[in-house]
C-alpha atoms as a PDB file:
ATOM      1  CA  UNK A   1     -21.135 -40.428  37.707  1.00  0.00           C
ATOM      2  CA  UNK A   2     -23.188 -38.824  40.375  1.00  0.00           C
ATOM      3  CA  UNK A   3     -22.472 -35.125  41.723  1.00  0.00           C
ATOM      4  CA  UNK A   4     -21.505 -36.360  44.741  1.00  0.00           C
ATOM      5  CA  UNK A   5     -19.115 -39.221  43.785  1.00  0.00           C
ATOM      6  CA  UNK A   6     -17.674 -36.667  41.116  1.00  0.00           C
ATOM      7  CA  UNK A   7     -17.243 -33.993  44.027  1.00  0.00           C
ATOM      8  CA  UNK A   8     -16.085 -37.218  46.885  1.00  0.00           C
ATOM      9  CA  UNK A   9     -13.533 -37.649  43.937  1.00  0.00           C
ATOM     10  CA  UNK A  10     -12.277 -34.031  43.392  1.00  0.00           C
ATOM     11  CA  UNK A  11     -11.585 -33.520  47.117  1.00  0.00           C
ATOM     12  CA  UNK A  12      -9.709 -36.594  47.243  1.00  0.00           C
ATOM     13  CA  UNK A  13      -7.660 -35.802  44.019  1.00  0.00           C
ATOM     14  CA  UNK A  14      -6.949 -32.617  45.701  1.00  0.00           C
ATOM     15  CA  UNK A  15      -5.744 -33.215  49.253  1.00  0.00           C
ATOM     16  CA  UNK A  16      -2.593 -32.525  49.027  1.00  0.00           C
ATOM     17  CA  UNK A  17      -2.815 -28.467  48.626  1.00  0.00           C
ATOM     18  CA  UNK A  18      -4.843 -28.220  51.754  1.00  0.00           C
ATOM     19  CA  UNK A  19      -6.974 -26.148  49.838  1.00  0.00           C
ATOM     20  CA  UNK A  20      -9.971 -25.581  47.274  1.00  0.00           C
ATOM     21  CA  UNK A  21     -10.677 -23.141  44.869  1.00  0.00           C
ATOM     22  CA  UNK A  22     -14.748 -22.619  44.716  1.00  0.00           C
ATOM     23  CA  UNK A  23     -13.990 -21.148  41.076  1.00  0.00           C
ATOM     24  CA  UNK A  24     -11.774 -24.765  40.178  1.00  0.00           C
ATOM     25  CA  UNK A  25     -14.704 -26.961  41.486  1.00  0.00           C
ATOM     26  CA  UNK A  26     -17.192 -25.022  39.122  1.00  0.00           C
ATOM     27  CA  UNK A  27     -14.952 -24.952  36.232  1.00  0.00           C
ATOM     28  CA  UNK A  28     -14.427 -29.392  36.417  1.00  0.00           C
ATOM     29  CA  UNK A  29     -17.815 -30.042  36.779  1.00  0.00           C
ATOM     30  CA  UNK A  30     -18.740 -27.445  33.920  1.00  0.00           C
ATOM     31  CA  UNK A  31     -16.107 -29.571  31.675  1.00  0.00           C
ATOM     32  CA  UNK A  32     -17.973 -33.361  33.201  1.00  0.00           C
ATOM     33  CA  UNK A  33     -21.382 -31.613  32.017  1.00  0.00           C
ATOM     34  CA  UNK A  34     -22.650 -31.183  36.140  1.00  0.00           C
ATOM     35  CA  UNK A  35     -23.280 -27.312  34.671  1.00  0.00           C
ATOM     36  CA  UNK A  36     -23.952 -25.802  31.750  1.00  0.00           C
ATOM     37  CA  UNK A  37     -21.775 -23.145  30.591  1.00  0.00           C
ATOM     38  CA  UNK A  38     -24.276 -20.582  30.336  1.00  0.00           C
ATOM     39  CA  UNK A  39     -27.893 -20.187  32.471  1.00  0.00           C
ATOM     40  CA  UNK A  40     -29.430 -21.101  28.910  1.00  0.00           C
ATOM     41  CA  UNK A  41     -30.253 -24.779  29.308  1.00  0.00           C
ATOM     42  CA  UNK A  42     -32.443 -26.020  32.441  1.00  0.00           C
ATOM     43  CA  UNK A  43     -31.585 -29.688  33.836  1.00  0.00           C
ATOM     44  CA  UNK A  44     -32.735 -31.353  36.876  1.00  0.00           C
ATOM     45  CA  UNK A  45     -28.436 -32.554  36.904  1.00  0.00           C
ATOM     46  CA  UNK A  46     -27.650 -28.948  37.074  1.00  0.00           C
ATOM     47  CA  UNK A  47     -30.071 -28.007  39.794  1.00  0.00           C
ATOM     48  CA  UNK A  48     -28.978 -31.141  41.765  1.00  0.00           C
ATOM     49  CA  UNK A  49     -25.479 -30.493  41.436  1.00  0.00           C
ATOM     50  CA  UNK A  50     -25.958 -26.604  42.210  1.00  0.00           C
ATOM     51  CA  UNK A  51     -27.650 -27.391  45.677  1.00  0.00           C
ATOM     52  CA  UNK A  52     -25.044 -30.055  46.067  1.00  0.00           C
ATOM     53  CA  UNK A  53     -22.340 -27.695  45.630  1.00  0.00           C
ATOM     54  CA  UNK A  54     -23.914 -25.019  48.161  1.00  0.00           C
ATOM     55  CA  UNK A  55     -24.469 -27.543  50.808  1.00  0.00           C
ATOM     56  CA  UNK A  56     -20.900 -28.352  50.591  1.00  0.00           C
ATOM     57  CA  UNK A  57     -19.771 -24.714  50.856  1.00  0.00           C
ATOM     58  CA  UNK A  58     -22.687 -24.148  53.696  1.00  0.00           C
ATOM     59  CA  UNK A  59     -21.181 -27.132  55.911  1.00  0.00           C
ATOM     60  CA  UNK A  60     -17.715 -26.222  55.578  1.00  0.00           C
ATOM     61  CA  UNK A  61     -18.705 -22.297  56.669  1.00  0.00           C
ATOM     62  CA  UNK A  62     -20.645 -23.810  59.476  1.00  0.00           C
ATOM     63  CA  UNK A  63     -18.409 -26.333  60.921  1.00  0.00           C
ATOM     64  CA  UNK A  64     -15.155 -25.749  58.910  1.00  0.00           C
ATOM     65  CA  UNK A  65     -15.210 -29.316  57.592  1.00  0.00           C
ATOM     66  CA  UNK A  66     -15.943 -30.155  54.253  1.00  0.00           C
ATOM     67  CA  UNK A  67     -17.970 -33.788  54.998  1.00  0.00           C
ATOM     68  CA  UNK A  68     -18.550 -35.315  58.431  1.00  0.00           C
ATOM     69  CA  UNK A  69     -17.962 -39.130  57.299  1.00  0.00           C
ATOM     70  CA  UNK A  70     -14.368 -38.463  55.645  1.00  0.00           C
ATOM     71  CA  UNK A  71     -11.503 -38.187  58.315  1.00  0.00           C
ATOM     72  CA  UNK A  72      -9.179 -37.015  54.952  1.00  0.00           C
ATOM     73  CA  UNK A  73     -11.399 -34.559  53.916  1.00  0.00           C
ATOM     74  CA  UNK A  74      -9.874 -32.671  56.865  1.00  0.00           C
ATOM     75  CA  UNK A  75      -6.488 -32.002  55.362  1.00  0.00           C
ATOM     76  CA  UNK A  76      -8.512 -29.312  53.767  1.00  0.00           C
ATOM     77  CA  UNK A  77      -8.143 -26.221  55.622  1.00  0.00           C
ATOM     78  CA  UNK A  78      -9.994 -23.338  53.424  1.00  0.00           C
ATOM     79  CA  UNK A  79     -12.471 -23.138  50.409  1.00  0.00           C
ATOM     80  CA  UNK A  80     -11.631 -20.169  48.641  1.00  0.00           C
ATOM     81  CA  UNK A  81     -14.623 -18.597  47.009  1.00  0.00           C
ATOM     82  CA  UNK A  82     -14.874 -15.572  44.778  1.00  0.00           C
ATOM     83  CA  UNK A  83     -17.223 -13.221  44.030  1.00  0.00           C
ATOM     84  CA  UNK A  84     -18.080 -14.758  40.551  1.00  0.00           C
ATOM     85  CA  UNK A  85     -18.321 -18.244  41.927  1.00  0.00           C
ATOM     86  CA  UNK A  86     -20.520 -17.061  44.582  1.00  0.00           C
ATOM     87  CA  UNK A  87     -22.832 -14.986  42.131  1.00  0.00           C
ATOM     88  CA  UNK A  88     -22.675 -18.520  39.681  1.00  0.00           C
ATOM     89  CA  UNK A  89     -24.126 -20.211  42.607  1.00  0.00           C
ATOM     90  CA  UNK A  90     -26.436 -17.912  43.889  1.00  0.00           C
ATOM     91  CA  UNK A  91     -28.004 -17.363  40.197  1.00  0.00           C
ATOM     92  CA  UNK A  92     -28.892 -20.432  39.679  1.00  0.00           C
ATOM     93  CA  UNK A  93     -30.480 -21.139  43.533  1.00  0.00           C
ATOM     94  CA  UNK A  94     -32.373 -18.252  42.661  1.00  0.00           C
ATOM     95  CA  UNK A  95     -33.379 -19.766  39.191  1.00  0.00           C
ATOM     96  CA  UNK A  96     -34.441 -22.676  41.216  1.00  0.00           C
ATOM     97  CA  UNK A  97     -36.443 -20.403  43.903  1.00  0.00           C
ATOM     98  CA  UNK A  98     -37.640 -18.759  41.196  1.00  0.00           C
ATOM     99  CA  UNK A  99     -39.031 -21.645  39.140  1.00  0.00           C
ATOM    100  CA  UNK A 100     -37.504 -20.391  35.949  1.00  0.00           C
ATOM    101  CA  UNK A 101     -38.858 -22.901  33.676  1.00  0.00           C
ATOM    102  CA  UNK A 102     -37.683 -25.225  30.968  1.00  0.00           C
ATOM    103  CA  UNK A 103     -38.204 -25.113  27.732  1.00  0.00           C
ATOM    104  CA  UNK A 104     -41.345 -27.390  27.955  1.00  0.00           C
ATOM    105  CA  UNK A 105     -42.425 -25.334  30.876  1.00  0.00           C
ATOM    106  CA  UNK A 106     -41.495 -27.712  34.024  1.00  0.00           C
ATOM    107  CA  UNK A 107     -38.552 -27.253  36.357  1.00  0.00           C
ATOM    108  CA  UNK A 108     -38.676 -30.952  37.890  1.00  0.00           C
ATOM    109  CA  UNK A 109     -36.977 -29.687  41.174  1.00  0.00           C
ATOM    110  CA  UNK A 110     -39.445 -27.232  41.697  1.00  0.00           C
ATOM    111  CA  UNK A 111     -42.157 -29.503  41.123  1.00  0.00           C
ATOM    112  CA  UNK A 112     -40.835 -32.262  43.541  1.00  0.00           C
ATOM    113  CA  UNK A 113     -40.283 -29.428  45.962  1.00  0.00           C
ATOM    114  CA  UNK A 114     -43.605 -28.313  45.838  1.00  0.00           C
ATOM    115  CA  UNK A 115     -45.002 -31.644  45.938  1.00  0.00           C
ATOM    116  CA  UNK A 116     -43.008 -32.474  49.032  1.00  0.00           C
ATOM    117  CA  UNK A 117     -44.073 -32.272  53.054  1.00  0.00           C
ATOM    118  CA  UNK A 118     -41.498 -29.104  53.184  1.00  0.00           C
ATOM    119  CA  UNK A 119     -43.124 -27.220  50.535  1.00  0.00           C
ATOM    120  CA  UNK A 120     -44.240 -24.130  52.542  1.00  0.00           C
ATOM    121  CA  UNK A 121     -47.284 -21.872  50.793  1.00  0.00           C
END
């Protein structure tokens, strides 16, 4: 399952309470293997689905909607996010800024990045 289906899928399953926990989001897609649960292992699935995630968040503080194309997704109100969710996010954008690398060496999202028109030197 992609991040985003996985993350379509959460917000659906969760429309009810009106409301999302930042620290809930990160803890089910630590358990479907979106994260690892430490900064130890380097994947381009956990990069993906940590820029994913903060997009999400970014939108919804923007505009106060959670996705443009889903007229449900507006029965949620708030995103409630904590300080440690917050730092678990912003560690590993930094990792990414950062190039931390792999084991072998190569962060793949930093190499597409910097292979890409945006890539700013």
């Amino acid at each position: 399952m992609a991040v985003v289906d996985f993350l379509e899928d959460y917000i659906q399953n969760n429309l009810e309470s009106n409301h999302i926990e930042l620290s809930e989001v990160i803890t089910a897609m630590k358990r479907e293997e979106f994260f690892d649960e430490s900064f130890d292992e380097i994947d381009f699935v956990f990069d993906i689905s940590v820029m994913t995630l903060a997009e999400l968040y970014v939108m919804y503080l923007d505009t106060g909607k959670l996705y443009d194309g889903e007229d449900d997704f507006e029965k949620i109100q708030s995103i409630n996010a904590d300080e440690e969710s917050l730092k678990f996010i912003l560690r590993y954008l930094a990792n990414i800024r950062d190039e931390v690398p792999t084991a072998d060496g190569i962060r793949v999202i930093a190499e597409l990045w910097r292979e890409s028109k945006c890539w700013i030197e």
